[in-house]
C-alpha atoms as a PDB file:
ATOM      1  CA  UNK A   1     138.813 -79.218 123.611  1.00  0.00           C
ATOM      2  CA  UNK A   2     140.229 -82.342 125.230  1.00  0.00           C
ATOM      3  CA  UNK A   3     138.237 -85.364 127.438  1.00  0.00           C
ATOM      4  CA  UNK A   4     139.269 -83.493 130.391  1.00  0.00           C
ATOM      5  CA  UNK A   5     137.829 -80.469 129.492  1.00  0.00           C
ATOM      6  CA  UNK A   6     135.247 -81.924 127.599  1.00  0.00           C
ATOM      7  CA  UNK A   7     133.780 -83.447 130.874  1.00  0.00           C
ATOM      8  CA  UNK A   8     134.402 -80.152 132.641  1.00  0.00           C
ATOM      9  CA  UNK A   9     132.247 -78.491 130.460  1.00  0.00           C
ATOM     10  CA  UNK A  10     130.061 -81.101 130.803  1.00  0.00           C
ATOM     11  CA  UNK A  11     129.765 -81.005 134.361  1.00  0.00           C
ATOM     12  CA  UNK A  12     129.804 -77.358 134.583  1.00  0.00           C
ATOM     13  CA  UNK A  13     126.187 -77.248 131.996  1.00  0.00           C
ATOM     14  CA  UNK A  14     124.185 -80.272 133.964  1.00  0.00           C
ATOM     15  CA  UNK A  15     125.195 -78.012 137.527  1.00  0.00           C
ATOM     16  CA  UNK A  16     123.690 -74.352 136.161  1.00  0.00           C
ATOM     17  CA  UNK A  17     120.531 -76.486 134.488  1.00  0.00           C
ATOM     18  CA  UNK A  18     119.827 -78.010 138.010  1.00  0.00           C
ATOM     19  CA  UNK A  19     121.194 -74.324 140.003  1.00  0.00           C
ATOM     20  CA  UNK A  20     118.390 -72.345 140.725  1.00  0.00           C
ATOM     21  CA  UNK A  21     117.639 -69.465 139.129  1.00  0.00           C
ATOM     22  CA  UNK A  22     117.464 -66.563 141.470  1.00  0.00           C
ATOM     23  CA  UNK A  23     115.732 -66.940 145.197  1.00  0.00           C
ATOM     24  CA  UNK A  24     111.857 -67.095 144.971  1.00  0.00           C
ATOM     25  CA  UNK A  25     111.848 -65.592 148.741  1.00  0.00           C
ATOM     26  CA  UNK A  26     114.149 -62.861 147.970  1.00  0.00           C
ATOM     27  CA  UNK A  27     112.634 -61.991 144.782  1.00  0.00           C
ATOM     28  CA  UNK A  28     108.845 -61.950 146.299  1.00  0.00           C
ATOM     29  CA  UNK A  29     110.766 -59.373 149.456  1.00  0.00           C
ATOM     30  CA  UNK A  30     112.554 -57.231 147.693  1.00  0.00           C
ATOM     31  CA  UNK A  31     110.792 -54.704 147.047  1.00  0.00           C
ATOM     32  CA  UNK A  32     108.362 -54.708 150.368  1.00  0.00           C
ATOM     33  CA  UNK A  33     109.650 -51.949 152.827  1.00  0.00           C
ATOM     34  CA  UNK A  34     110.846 -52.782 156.341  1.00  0.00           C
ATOM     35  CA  UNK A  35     107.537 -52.208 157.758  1.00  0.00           C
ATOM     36  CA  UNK A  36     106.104 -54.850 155.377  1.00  0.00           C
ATOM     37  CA  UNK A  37     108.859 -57.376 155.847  1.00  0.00           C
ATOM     38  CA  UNK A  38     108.197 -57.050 159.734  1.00  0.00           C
ATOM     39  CA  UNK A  39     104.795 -57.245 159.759  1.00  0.00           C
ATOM     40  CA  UNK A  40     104.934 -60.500 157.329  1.00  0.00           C
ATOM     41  CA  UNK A  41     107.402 -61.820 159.396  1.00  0.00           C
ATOM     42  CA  UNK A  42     105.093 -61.671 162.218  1.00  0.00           C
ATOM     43  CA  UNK A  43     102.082 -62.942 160.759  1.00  0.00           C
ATOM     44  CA  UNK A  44     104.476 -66.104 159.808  1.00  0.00           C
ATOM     45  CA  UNK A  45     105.483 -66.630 163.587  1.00  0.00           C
ATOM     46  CA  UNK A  46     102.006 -66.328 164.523  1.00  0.00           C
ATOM     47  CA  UNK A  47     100.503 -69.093 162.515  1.00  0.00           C
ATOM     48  CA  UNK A  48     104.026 -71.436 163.275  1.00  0.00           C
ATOM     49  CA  UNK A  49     103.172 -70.794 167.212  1.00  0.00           C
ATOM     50  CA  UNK A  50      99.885 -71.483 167.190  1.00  0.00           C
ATOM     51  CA  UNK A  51     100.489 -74.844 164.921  1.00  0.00           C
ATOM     52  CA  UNK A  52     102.985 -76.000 167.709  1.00  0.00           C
ATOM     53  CA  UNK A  53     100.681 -74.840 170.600  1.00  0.00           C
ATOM     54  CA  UNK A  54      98.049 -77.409 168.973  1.00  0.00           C
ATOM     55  CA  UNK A  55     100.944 -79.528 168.593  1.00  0.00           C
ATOM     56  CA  UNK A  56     102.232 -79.612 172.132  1.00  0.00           C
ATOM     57  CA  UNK A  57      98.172 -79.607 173.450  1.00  0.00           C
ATOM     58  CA  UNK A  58      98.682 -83.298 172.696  1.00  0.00           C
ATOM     59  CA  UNK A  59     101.765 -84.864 174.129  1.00  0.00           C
ATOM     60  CA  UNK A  60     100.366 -84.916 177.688  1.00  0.00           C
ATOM     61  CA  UNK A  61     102.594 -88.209 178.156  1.00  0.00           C
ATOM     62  CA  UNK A  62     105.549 -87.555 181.670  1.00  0.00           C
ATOM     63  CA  UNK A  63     107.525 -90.585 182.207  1.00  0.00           C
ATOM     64  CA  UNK A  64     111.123 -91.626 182.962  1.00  0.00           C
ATOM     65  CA  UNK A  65     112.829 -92.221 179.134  1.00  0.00           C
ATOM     66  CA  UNK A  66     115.316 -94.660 177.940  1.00  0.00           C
ATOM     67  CA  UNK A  67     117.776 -92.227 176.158  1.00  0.00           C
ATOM     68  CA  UNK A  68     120.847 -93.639 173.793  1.00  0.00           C
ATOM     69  CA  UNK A  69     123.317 -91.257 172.379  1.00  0.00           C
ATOM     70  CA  UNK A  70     125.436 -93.383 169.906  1.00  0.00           C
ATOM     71  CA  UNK A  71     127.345 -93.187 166.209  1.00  0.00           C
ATOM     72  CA  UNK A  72     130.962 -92.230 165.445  1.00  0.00           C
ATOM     73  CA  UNK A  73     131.188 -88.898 166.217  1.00  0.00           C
ATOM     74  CA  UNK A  74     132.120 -86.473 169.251  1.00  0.00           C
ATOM     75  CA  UNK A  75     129.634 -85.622 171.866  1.00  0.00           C
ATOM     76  CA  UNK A  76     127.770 -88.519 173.167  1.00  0.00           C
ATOM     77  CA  UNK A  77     129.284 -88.452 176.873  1.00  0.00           C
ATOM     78  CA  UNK A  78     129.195 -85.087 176.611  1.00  0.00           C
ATOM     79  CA  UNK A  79     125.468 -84.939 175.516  1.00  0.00           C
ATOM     80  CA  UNK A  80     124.704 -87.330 178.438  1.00  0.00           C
ATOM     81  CA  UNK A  81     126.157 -84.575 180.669  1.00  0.00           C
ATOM     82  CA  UNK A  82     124.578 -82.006 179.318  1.00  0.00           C
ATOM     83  CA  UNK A  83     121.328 -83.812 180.257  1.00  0.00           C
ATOM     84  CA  UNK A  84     122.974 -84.730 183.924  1.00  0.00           C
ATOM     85  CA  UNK A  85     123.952 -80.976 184.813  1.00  0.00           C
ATOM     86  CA  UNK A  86     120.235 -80.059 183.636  1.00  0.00           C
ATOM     87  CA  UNK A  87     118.258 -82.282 186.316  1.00  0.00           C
ATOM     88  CA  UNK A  88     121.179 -80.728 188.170  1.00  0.00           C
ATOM     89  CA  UNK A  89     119.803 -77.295 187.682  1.00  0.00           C
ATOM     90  CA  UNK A  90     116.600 -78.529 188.663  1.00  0.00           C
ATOM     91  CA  UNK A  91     117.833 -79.785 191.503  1.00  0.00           C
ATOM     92  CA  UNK A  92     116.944 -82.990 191.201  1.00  0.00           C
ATOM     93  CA  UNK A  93     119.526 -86.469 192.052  1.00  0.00           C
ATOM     94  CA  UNK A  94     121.491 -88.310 189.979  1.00  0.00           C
ATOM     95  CA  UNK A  95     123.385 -91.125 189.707  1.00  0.00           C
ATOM     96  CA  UNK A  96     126.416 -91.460 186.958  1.00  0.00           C
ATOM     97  CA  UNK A  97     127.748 -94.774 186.025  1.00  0.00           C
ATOM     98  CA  UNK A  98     131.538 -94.594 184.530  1.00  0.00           C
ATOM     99  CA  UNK A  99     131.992 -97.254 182.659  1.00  0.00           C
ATOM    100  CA  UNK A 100     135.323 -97.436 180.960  1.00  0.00           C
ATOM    101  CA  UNK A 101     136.677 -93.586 181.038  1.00  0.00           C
ATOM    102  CA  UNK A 102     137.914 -94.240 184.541  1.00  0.00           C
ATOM    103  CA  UNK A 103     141.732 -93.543 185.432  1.00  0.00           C
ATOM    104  CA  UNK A 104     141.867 -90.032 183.691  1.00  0.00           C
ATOM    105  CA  UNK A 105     140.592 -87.317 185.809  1.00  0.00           C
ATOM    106  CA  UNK A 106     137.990 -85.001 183.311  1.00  0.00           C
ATOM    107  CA  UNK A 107     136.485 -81.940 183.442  1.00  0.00           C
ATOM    108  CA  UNK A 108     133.113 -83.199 184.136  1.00  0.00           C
ATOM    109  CA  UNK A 109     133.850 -85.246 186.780  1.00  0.00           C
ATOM    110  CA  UNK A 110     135.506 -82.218 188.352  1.00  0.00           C
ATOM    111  CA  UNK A 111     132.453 -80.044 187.985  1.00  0.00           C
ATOM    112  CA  UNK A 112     129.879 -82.669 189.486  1.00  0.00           C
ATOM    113  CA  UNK A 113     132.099 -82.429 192.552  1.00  0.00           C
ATOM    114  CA  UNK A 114     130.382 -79.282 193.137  1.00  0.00           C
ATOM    115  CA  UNK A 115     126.878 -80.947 193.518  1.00  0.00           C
ATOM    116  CA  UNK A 116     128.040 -83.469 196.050  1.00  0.00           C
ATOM    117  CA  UNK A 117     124.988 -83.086 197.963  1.00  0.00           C
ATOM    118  CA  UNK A 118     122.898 -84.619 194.688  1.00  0.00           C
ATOM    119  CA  UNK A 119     124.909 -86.495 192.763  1.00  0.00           C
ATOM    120  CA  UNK A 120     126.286 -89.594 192.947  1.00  0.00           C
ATOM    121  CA  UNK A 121     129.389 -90.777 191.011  1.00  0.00           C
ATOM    122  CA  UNK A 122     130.906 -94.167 190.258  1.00  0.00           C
ATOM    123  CA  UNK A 123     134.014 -93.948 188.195  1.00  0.00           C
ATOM    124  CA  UNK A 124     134.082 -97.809 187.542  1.00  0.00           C
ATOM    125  CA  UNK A 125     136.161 -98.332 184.199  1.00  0.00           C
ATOM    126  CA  UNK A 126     139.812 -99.023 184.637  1.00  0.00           C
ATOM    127  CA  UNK A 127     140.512 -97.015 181.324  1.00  0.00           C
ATOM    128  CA  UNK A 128     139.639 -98.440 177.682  1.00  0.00           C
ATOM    129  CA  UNK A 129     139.705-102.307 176.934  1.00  0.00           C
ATOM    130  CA  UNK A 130     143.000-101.615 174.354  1.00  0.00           C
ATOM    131  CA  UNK A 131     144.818-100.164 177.909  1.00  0.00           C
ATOM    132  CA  UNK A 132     144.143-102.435 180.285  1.00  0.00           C
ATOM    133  CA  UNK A 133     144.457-105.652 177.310  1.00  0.00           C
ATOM    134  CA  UNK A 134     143.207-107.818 180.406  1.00  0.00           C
ATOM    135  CA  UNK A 135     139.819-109.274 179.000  1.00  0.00           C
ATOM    136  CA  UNK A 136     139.317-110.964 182.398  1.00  0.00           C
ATOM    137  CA  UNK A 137     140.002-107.511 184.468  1.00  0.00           C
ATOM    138  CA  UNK A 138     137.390-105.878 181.729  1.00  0.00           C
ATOM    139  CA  UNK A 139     134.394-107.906 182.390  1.00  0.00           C
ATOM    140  CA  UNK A 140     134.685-107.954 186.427  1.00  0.00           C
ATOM    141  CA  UNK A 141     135.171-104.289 186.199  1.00  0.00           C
ATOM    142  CA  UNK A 142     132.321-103.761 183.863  1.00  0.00           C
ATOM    143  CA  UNK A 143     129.915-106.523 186.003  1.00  0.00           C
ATOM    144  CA  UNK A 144     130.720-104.552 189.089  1.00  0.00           C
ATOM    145  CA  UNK A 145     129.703-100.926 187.456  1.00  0.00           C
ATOM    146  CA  UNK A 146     126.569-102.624 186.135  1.00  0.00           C
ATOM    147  CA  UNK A 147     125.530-103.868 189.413  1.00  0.00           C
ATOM    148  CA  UNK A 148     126.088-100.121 190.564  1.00  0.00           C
ATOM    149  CA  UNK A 149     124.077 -98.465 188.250  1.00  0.00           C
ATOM    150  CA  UNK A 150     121.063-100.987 188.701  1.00  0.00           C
ATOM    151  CA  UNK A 151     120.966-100.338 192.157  1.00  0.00           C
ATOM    152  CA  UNK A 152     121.126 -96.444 191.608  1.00  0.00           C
ATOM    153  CA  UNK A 153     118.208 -96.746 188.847  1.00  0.00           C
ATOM    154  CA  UNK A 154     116.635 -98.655 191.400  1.00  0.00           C
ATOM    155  CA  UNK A 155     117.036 -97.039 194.602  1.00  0.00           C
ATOM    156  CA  UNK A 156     114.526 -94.318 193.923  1.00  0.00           C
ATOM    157  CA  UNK A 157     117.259 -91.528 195.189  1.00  0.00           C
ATOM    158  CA  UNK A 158     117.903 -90.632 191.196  1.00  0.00           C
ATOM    159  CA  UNK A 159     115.891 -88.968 188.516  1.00  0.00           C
ATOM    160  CA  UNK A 160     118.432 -89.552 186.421  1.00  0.00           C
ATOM    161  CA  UNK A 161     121.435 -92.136 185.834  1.00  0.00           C
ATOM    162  CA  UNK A 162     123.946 -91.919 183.442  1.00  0.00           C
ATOM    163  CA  UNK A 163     125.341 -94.946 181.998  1.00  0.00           C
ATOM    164  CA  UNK A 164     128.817 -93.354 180.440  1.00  0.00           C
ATOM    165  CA  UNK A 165     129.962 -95.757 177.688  1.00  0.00           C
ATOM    166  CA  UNK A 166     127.743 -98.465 178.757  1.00  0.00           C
ATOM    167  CA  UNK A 167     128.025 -99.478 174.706  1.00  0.00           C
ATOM    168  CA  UNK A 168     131.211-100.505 174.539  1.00  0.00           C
ATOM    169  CA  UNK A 169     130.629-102.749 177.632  1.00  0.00           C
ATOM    170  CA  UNK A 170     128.091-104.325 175.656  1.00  0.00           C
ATOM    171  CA  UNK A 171     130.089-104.036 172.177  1.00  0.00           C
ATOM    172  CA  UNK A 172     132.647-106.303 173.499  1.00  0.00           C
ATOM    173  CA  UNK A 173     129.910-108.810 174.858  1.00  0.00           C
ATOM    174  CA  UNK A 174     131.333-107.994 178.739  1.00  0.00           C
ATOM    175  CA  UNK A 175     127.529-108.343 179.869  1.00  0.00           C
ATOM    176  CA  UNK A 176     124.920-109.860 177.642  1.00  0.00           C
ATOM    177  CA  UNK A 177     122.378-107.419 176.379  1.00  0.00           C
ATOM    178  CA  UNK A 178     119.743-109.642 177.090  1.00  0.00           C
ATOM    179  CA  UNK A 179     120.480-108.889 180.952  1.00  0.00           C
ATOM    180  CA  UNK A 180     120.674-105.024 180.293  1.00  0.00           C
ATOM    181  CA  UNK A 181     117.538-105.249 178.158  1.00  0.00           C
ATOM    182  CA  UNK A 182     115.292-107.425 180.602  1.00  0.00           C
ATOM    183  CA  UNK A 183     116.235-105.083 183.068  1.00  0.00           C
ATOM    184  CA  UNK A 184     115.580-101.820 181.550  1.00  0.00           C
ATOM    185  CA  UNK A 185     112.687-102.850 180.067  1.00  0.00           C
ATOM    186  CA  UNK A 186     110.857-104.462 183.292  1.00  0.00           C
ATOM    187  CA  UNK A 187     112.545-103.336 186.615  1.00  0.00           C
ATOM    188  CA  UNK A 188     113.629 -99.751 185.607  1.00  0.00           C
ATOM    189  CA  UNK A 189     111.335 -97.326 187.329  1.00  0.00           C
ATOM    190  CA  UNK A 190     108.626 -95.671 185.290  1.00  0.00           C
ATOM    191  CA  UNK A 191     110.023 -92.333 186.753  1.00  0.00           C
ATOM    192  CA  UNK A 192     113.834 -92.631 186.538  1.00  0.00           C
ATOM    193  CA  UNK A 193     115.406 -91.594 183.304  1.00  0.00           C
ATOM    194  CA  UNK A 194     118.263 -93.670 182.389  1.00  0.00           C
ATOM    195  CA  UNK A 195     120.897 -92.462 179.613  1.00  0.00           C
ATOM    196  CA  UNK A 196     123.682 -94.507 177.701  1.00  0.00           C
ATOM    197  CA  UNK A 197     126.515 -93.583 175.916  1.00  0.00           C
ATOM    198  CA  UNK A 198     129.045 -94.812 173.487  1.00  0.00           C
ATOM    199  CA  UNK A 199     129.011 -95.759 169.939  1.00  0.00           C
ATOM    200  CA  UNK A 200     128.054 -98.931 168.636  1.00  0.00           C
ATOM    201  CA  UNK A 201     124.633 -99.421 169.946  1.00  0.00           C
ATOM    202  CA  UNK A 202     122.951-102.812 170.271  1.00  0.00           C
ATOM    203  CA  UNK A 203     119.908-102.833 167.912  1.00  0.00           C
ATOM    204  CA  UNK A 204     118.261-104.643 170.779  1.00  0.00           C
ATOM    205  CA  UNK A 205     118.866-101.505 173.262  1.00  0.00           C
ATOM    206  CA  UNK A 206     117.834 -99.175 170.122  1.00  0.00           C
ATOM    207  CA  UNK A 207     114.634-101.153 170.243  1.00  0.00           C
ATOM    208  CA  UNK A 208     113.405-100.606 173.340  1.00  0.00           C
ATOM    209  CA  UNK A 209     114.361 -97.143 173.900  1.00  0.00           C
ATOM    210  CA  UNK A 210     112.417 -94.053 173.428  1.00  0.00           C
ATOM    211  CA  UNK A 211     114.701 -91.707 172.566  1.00  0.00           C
ATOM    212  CA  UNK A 212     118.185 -92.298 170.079  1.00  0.00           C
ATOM    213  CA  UNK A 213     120.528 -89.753 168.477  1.00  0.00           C
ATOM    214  CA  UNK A 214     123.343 -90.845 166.351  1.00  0.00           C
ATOM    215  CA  UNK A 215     126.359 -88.397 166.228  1.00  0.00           C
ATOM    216  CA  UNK A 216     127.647 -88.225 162.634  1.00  0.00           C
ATOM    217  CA  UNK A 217     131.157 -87.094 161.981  1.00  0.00           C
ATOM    218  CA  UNK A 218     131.755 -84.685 159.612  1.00  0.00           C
ATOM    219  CA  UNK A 219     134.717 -83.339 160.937  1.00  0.00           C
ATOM    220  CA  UNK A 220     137.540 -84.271 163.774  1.00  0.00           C
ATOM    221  CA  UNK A 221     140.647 -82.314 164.436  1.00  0.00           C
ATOM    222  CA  UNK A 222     142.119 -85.728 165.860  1.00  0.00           C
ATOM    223  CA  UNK A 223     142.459 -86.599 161.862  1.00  0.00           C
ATOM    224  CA  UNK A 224     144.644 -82.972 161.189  1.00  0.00           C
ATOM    225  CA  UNK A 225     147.250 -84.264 163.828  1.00  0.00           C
ATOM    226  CA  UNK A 226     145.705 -82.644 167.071  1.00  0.00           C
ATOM    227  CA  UNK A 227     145.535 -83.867 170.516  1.00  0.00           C
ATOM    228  CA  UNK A 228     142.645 -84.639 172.842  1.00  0.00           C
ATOM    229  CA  UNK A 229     142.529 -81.469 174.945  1.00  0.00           C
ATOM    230  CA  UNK A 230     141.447 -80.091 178.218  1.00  0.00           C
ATOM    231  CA  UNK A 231     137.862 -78.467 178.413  1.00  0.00           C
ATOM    232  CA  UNK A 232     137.196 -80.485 174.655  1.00  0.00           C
ATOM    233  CA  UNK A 233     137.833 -84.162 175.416  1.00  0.00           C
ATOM    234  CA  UNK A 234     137.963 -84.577 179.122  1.00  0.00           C
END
């Protein structure tokens, strides 16, 4: 036996020791009859229901959050829209906020067409900083959607605004977070939700906000060679 295999072997003995042996669920089960496996499945739903009935007894807190969807991978605008077509269903208004994805004409921005009558859309971005490669043009652009979406969060039309790629506004230093902090922290309504997108979140807006997902990328077709496509990117 060489080093190579040597190691192999190696390898393969420390993996069975730590492998499990067998599956202590299955091996309890399998000999219980259907009847038996139903009614233990109930009795297991039972007591997880009424642990998160005594569980949701207590959050009696409603309030307007500060939501952040950030991180490296794929789906933060399209988490924020998610949330934006919900309200939608609810009927409620909302404002959205376009920050950089401006010039190319996407999918959602076609469907919220539909909802004229509740939502309000300002497609502010003049496409992404490495496009436009006019630093000046960037910060006016991003100042003016800024001033936008404070006066929709504001206004008290919106239960919800949605500040798409407000992050890389503030990752390139176009506003100062201590303006977008201050004001989301003392003149934002305590019933208006307000959502941001993009990766690269400030630690200070992290902070201050009460709800943050970061999407992890485990996978990306754009690294296999394919394209951004229609009804997936935009």
């Amino acid at each position: 036996m060489d080093a190579a295999q040597e190691q192999y072997a190696c390898s393969a003995g420390q993996l069975e020791r730590i492998r499990p042996k067998g599956n202590p669920v299955s091996d309890k089960t399998q000999d219980l009859s259907e009847e038996e496996l139903d009614a233990r499945h109930a009795e297991k739903m039972r007591k997880k229901k009424a642990a998160r009935d005594k569980i949701m007894a207590t959050k009696t807190i409603e309030k307007g959050l500060l939501i952040v969807h950030t991180g490296k991978g794929k789906g933060k605008s399209t988490a924020g829209f998610g949330m934006v077509f919900r309200s939608l269903g609810h009927g409620h208004s909302v404002g959205v906020v376009q920050f950089v994805k401006g010039r190319l004409e996407t999918g959602e921005r076609m469907a919220l067409d539909r909802f004229s009558d509740l939502v309000t859309v300002k497609r502010m971005g003049e496409g992404f900083t490495w496009e436009t490669q006019d630093r000046q043009r960037d910060i006016a652009a991003a100042r003016q959607a800024w001033e936008a979406a404070k006066e929709m969060i504001t206004s008290g039309e919106h239960r919800l605004v949605l500040c798409d790629e407000l992050n890389i506004v503030l990752r390139y230093d176009y506003i100062p977070i201590e303006e977008i902090v201050a004001f989301l922290r003392d003149e934002k309504p305590e019933d208006v939700h307000v959502v941001i997108t993009g990766r690269n979140a400030k630690e200070e807006l992290i902070e201050i906000a009460d709800l943050v997902t970061d999407m992890t990328q485990i996978k990306h077709p754009f690294r296999s060679g394919v394209k951004p496509q229609e009804g997936i990117e935009f």
